[in-house]
Protein backbone atom coordinates (compact mmCIF):
# COMPACT_ATOMS: atom_id res chain seq x y z
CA UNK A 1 3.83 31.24 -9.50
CA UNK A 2 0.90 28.92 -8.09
CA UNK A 3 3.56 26.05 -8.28
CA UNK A 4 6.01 28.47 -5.70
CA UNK A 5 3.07 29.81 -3.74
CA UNK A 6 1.93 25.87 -3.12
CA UNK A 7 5.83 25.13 -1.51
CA UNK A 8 5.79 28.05 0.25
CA UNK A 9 2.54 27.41 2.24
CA UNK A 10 4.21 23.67 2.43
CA UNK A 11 7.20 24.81 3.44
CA UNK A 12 5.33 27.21 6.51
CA UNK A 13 3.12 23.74 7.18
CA UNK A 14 6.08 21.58 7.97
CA UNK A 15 7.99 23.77 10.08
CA UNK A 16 4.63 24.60 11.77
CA UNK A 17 4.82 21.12 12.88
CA UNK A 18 8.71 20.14 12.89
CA UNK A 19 9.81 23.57 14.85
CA UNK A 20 7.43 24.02 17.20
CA UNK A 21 5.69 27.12 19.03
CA UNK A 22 8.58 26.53 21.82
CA UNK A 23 11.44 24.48 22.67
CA UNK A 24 10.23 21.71 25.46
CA UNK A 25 12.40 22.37 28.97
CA UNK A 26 13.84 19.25 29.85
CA UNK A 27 10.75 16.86 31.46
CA UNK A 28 8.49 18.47 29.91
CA UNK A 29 5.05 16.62 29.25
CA UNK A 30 3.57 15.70 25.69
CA UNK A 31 -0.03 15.28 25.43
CA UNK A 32 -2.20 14.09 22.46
CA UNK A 33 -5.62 15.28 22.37
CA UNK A 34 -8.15 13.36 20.31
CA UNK A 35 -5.70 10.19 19.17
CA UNK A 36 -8.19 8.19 20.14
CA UNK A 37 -11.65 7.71 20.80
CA UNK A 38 -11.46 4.19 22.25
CA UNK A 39 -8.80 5.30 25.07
CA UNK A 40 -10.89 8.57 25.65
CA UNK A 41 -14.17 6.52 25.85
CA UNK A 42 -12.21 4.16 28.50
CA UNK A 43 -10.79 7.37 30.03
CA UNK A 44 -13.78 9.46 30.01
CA UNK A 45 -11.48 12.45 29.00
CA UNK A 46 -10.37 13.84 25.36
CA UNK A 47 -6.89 13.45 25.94
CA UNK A 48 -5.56 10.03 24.89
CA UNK A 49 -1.91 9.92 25.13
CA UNK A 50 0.80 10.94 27.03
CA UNK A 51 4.93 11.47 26.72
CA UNK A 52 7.71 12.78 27.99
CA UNK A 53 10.69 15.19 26.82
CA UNK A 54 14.51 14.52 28.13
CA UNK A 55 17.35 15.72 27.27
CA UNK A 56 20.09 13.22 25.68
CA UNK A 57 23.81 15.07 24.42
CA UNK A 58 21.83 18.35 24.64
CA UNK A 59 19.39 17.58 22.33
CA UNK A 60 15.37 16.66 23.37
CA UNK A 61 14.38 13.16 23.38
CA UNK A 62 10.97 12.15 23.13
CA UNK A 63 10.47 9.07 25.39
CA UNK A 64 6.91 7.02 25.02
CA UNK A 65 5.09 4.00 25.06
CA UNK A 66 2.65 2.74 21.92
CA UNK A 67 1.88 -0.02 20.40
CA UNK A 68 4.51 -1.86 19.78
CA UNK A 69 6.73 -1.26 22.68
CA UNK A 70 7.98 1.78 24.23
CA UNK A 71 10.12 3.96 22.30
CA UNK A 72 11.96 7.19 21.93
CA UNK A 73 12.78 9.67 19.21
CA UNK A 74 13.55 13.04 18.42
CA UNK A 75 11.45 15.99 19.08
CA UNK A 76 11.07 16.92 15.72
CA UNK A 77 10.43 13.41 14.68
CA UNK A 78 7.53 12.72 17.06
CA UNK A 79 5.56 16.40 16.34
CA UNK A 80 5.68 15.35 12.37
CA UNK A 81 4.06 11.73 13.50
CA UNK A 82 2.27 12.19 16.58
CA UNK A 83 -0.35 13.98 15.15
CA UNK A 84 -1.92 10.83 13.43
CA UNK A 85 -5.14 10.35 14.65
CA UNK A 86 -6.07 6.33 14.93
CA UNK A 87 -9.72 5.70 15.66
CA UNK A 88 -10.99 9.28 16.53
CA UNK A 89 -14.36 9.84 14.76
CA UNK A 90 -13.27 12.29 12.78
CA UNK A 91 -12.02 14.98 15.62
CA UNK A 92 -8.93 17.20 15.48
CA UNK A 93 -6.09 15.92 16.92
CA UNK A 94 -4.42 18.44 19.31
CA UNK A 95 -0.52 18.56 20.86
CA UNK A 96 0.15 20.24 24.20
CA UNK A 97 3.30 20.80 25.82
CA UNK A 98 3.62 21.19 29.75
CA UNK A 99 6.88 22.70 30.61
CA UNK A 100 8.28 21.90 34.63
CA UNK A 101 7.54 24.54 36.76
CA UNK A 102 10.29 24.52 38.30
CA UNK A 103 13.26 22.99 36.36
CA UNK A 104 14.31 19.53 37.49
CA UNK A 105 18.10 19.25 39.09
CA UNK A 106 20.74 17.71 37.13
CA UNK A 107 20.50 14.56 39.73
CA UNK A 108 16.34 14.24 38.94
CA UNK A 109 17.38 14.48 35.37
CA UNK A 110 19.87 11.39 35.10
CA UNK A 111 17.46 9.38 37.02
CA UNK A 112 14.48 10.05 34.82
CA UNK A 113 17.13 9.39 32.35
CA UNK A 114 18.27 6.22 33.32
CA UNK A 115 14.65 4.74 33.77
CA UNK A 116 13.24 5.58 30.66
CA UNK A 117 16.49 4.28 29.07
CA UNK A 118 16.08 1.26 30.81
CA UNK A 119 12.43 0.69 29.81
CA UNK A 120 13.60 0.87 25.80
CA UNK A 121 11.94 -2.20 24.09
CA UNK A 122 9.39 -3.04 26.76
CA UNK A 123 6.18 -4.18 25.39
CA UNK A 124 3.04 -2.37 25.42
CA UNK A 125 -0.17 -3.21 26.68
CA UNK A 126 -3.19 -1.81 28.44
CA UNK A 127 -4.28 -4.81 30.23
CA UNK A 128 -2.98 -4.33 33.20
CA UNK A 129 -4.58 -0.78 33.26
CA UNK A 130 -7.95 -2.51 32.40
CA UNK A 131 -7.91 -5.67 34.65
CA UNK A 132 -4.54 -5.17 37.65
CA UNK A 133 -3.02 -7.95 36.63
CA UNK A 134 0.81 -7.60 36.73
CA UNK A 135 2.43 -8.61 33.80
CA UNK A 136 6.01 -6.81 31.97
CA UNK A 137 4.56 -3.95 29.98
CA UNK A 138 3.95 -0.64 29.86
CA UNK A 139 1.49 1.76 28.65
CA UNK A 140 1.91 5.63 27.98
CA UNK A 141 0.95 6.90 31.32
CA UNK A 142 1.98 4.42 33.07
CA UNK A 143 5.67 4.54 31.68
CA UNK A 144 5.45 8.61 31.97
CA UNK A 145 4.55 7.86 35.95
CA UNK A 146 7.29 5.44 36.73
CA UNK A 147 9.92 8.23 35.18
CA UNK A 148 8.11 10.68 36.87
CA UNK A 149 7.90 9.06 40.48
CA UNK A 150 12.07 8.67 40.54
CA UNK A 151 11.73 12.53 41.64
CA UNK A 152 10.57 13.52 45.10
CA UNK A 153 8.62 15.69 43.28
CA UNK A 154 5.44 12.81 42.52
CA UNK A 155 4.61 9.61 43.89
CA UNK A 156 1.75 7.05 42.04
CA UNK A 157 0.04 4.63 44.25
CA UNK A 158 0.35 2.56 41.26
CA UNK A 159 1.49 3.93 38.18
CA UNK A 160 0.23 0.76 36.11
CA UNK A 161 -3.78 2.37 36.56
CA UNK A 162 -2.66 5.79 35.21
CA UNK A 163 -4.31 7.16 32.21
CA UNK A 164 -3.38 10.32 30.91
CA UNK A 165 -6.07 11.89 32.29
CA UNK A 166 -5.22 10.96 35.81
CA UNK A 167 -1.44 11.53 35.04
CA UNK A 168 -2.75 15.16 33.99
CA UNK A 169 -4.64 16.05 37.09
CA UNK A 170 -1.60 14.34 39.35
CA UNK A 171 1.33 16.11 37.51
CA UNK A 172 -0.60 20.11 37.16
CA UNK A 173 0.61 21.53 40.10
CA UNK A 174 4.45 20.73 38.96
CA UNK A 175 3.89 21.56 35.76
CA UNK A 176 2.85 25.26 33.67
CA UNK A 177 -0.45 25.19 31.75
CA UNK A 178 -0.79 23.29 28.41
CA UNK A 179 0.62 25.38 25.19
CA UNK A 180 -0.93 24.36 22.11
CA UNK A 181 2.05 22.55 19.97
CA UNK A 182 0.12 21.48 16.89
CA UNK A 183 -3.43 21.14 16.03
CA UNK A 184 -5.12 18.98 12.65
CA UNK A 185 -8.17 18.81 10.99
CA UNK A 186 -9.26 15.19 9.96
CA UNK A 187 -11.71 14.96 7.18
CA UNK A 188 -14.89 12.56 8.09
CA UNK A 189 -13.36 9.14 6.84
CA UNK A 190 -15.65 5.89 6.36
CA UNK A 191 -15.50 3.12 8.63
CA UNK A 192 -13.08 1.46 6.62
CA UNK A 193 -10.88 4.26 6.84
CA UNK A 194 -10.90 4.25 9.99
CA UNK A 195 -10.06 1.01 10.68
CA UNK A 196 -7.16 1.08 8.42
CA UNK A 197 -5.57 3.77 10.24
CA UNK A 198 -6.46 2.03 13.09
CA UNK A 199 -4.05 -0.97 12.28
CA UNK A 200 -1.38 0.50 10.87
C-alpha cells in the first residue's frame, strides 16, 4: 500500500512539472526565478533567466541560451530540467509563464521562427553584457530580445545589455501577468554542493 501510495504522489509530482498549469500560446515568455544568485546579484533582481516558447509542426518549442550554447527543446523537456537551481543559496527556484497579449500573426511567428532557428549552436557568454564588447554569442536575454525585436511589436537599443530583468520590464505591456508554472524547494546544501551543481 505505502509502496502504491509513494508512485502515486510520484506520479502527481512529475506531471506537476511535465504538464503544466497551462499550455504556453505561441511566444510566450519563460522565466526562472532564483536559478541563480550570481546573475541576480549582477542583475539586482530575483529572476535569473529567461526563454522563449514557439511553435514548430504544432508542437511548443522551447528556444534558449545557457551555457553551452543556445539551444532548444521541448516544452515538457525544459519544465522537468529548468527547475535546477545552480548557485542559488539555497532559495526556491520558481517558473513563470507570460502568455502574448495579443497573439502574434502567422508572419511575426515565422520570423521569430527563423531567427531563433538560425541562432541554434551559437555560443554563450555574458561578456559582452558585462563589458560591450562585441563578440559572436549570445546570452538568455539577449537571444530572447533579438527574436523578440523581428516584431514591430519591441525594439532593444541593444539587445546584447539585456538581462532578464530589463527584458521583463520592456516586454510587460505585450505580455499577460506571470502564472506560476512550477515552484521547488532546495534543501540548504554546503558549499561544496553548491559548487558542484554549479559546474555541471
Amino acid at each position: 500500500m505505502r509502496i502504491h501510495l509513494a508512485n502515486l504522489l510520484f506520479s502527481l509530482f512529475v506531471c506537476s512539472i511535465s504538464c503544466g498549469a497551462e499550455a504556453p500560446e505561441n511566444g510566450a515568455l519563460i522565466y526562472t526565478e532564483n536559478g541563480s544568485c550570481l546573475v541576480s546579484t549582477y542583475t539586482n533582481s530575483t529572476y535569473s533567466h529567461v526563454a522563449i516558447v514557439l511553435y514548430e509542426r504544432g508542437e511548443p518549442v522551447v528556444f534558449e541560451a545557457k551555457p553551452g550554447g543556445v539551444t532548444k527543446s521541448t516544452y515538457q523537456r525544459y519544465l522537468k530540467t529548468a527547475a535546477t537551481a545552480k548557485l542559488n543559496d539555497g532559495n526556491p527556484v520558481s517558473l513563470w509563464l507570460m502568455n502574448p497579449r495579443h497573439a502574434y500573426t502567422k508572419q511575426e511567428l515565422s520570423k521569430m521562427l527563423d531567427m531563433a532557428n538560425q541562432a541554434i549552436g551559437t555560443p554563450y557568454s555574458v561578456i559582452p553584457t558585462i563589458t560591450g564588447r562585441n563578440q559572436s554569442t549570445l546570452q538568455c536575454a539577449q537571444y530572447v530580445s533579438t527574436i523578440l525585436q523581428t516584431t514591430p511589436r519591441f525594439w532593444f537599443k541593444s539587445p546584447k545589455y539585456q538581462t532578464p530583468a530589463t527584458l521583463l520590464k520592456i516586454a510587460k505591456p505585450g505580455y499577460h501577468p506571470m502564472s506560476l508554472l512550477h515552484k521547488t524547494s532546495i534543501t540548504n546544501q554546503s558549499l561544496v554542493q553548491k559548487l558542484g551543481h554549479f559546474f555541471k
